[in-house]
Protein backbone atom coordinates (compact mmCIF):
# COMPACT_ATOMS: atom_id res chain seq x y z
CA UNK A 1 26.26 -4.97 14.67
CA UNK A 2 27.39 -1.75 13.28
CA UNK A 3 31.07 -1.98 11.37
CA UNK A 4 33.08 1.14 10.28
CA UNK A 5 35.34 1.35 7.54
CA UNK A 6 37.72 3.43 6.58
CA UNK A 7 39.22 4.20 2.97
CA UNK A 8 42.42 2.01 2.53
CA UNK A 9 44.45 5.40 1.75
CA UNK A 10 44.06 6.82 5.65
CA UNK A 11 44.24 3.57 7.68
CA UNK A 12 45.28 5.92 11.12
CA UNK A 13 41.62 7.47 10.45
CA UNK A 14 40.26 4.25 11.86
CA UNK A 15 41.02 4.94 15.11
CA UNK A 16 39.90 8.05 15.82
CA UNK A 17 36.96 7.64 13.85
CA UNK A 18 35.84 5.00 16.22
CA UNK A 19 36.68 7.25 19.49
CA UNK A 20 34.95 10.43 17.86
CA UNK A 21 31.90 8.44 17.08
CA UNK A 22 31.78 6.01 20.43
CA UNK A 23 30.10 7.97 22.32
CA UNK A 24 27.47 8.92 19.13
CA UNK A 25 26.83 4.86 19.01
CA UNK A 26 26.13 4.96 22.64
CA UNK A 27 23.66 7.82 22.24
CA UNK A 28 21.98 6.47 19.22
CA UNK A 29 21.58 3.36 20.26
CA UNK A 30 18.35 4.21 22.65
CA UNK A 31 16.92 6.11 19.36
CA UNK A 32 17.37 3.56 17.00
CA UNK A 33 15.81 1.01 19.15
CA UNK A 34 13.01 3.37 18.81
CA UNK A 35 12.65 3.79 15.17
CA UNK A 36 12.71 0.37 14.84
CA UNK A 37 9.78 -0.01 16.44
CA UNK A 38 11.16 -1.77 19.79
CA UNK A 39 9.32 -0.39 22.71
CA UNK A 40 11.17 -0.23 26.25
CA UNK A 41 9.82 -3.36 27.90
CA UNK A 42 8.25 -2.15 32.10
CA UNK A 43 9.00 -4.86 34.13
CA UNK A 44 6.93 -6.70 36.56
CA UNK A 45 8.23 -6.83 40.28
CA UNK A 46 8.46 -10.41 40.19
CA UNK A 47 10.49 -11.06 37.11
CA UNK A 48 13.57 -11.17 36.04
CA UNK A 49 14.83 -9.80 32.58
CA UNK A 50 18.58 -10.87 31.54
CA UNK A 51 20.72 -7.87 30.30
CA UNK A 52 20.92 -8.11 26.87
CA UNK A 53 24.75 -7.44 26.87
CA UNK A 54 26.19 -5.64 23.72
CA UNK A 55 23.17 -6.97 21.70
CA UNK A 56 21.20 -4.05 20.39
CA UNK A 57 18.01 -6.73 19.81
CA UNK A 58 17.16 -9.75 22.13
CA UNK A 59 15.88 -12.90 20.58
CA UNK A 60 12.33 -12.30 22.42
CA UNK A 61 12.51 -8.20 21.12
CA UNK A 62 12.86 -9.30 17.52
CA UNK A 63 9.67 -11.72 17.96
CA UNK A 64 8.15 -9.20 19.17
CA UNK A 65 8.68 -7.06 16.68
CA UNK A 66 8.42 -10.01 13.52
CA UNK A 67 4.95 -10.25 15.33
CA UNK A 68 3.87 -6.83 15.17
CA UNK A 69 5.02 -6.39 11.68
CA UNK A 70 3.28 -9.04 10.93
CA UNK A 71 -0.37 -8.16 12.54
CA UNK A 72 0.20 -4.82 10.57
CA UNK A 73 0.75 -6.14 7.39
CA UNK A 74 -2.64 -8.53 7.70
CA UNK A 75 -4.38 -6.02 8.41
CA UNK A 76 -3.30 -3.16 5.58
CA UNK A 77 -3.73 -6.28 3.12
CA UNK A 78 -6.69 -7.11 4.53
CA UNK A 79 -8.19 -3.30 4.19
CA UNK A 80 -6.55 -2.99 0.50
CA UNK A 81 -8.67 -6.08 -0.50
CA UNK A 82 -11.26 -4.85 0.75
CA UNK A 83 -11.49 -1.07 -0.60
CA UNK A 84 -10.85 -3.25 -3.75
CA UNK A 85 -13.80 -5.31 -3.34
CA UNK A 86 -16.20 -1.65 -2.49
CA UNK A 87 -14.81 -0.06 -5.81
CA UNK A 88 -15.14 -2.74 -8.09
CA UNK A 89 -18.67 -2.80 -6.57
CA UNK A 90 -19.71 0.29 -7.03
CA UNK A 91 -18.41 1.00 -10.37
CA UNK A 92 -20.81 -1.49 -12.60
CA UNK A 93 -18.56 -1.32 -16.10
CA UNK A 94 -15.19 -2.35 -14.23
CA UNK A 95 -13.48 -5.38 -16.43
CA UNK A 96 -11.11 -7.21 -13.71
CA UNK A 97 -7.94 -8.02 -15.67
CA UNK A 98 -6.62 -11.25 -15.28
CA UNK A 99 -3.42 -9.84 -13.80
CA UNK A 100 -5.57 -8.22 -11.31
CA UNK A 101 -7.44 -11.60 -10.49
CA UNK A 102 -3.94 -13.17 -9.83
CA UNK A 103 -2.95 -10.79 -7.50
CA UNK A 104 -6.12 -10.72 -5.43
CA UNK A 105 -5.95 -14.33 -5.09
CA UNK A 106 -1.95 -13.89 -4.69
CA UNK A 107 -3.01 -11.92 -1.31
CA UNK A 108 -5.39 -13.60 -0.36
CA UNK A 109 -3.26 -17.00 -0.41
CA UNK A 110 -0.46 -14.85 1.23
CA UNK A 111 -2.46 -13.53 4.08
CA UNK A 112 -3.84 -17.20 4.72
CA UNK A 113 -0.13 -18.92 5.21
CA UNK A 114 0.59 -15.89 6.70
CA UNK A 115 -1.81 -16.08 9.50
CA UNK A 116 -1.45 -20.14 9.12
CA UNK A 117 2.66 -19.41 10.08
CA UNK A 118 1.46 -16.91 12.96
CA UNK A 119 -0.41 -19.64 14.55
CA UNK A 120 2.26 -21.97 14.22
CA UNK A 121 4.52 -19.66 15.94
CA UNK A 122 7.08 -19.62 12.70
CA UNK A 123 7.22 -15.65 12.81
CA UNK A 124 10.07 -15.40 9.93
CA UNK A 125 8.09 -17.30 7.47
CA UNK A 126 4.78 -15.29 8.87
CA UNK A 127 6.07 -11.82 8.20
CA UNK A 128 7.60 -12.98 4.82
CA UNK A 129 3.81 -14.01 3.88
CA UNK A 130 2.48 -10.71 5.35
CA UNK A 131 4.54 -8.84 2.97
CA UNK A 132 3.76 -10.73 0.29
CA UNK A 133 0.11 -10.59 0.89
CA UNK A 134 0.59 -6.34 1.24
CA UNK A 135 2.52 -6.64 -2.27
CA UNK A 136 0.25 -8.55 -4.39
CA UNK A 137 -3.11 -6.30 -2.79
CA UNK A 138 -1.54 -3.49 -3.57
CA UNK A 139 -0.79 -4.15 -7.06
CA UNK A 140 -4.20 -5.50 -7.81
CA UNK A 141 -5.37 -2.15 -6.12
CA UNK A 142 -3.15 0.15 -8.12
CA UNK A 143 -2.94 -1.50 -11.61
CA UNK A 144 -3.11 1.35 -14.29
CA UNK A 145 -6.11 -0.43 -16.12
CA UNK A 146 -7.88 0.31 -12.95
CA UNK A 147 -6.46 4.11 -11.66
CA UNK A 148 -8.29 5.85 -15.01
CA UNK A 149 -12.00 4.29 -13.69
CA UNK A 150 -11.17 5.79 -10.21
CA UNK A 151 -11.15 8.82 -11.60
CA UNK A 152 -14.00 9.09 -14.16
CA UNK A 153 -17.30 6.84 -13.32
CA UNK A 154 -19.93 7.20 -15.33
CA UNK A 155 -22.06 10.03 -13.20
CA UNK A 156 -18.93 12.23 -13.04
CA UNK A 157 -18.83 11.82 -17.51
CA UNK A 158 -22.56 12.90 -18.18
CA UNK A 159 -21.82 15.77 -15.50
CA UNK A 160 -18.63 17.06 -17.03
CA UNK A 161 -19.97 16.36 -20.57
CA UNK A 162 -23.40 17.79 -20.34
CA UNK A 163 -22.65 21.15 -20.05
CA UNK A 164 -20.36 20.98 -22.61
CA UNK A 165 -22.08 19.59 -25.19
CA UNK A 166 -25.86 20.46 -24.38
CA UNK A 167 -25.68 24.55 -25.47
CA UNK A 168 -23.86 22.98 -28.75
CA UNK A 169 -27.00 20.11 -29.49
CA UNK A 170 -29.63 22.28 -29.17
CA UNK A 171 -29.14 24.80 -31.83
CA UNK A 172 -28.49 21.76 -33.57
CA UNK A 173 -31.72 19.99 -32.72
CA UNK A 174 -33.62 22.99 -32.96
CA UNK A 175 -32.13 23.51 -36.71
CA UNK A 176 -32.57 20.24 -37.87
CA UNK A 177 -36.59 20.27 -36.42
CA UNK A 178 -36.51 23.35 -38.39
CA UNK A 179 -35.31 21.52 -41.70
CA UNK A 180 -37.73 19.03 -40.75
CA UNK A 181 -40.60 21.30 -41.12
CA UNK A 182 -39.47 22.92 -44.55
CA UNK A 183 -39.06 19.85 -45.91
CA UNK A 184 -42.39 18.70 -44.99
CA UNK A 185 -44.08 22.37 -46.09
CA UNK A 186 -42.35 21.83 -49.50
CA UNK A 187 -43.72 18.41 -50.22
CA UNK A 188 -46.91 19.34 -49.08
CA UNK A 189 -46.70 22.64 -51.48
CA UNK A 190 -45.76 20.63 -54.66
């Protein structure tokens, strides 16, 4: 349902306001059915599909569209977890948080009723899982004590630090062999 209001001060605004934008409604109708997601249904010979009257959404539409939601939702958790579960493997000094451990296992709960409440055929309750399940995977994934470990494993460190720090240590090294030796030459002199 769409309701227009109109500032208390111009009440005859109301009326004209809802002629000039009438036929705008009508047009956008079509287009917000589309960004919504709610695809133009190509019907079968032999069936029959009831008008759905001034209803911008049918019952069966908004199923539909709880159900694809849904399926989406699954499966971005589902692929969040995952790239989770390839980082923390491949970086070997990761320390999991236990906020991080709650989440995962938030998700992973989540995307269980989830598809538990898809089965069942209680969409609502499924979609409200599914976006539960997309919340809590991508907090664990995004949690600050995580982001600065993305950025800097341990093979990028010794390559950025190397060069840095390998013309300074070997005058150094050299200087103290150097010292070495004298020190040695002068005990062996007295």
């Amino acid at each position: 349902q769409i309701f227009l209001r109109t500032p208390p001060s111009l009440p005859h605004l109301s009326i004209s306001l809802l002629w000039c934008t009438l036929p705008f409604l009508l047009l956008s109708l079509p287009t917000a059915r589309l960004l919504l997601g709610i695809q133009k249904v190509q019907r079968l010979p032999e069936t029959i599909i009831q008008s759905p009257g001034n209803m911008v959404v049918t019952d069966w539409e908004m199923d539909r569209l709880l159900w694809v939601r849904t399926v989406e939702n699954i499966g971005t958790a589902t692929n969040t977890l995952t790239s989770l579960a390839q980082l923390i493997g491949e970086i070997g000094n990761i320390v999991i948080n236990d906020n991080i451990a709650s989440e995962v296992y938030s998700a992973v709960a989540s995307v269980q009723l989830s598809l538990e409440e898809l089965e069942a055929g209680r969409l609502l309750l499924a979609f409200q899982a599914s976006k539960d399940a997309i919340t809590s995977s991508e907090k664990a994934f995004f949690d600050p004590s995580l982001l600065h470990l993305l950025y800097f494993p341990d093979d990028q460190k010794f390559a950025i630090y190397i060069p840095l720090f390998l013309p300074v240590c070997v005058p150094v090294v050299l200087s103290l062999l150097k010292s070495g030796k004298d020190l040695k030459w002068r005990r062996k002199v007295d």
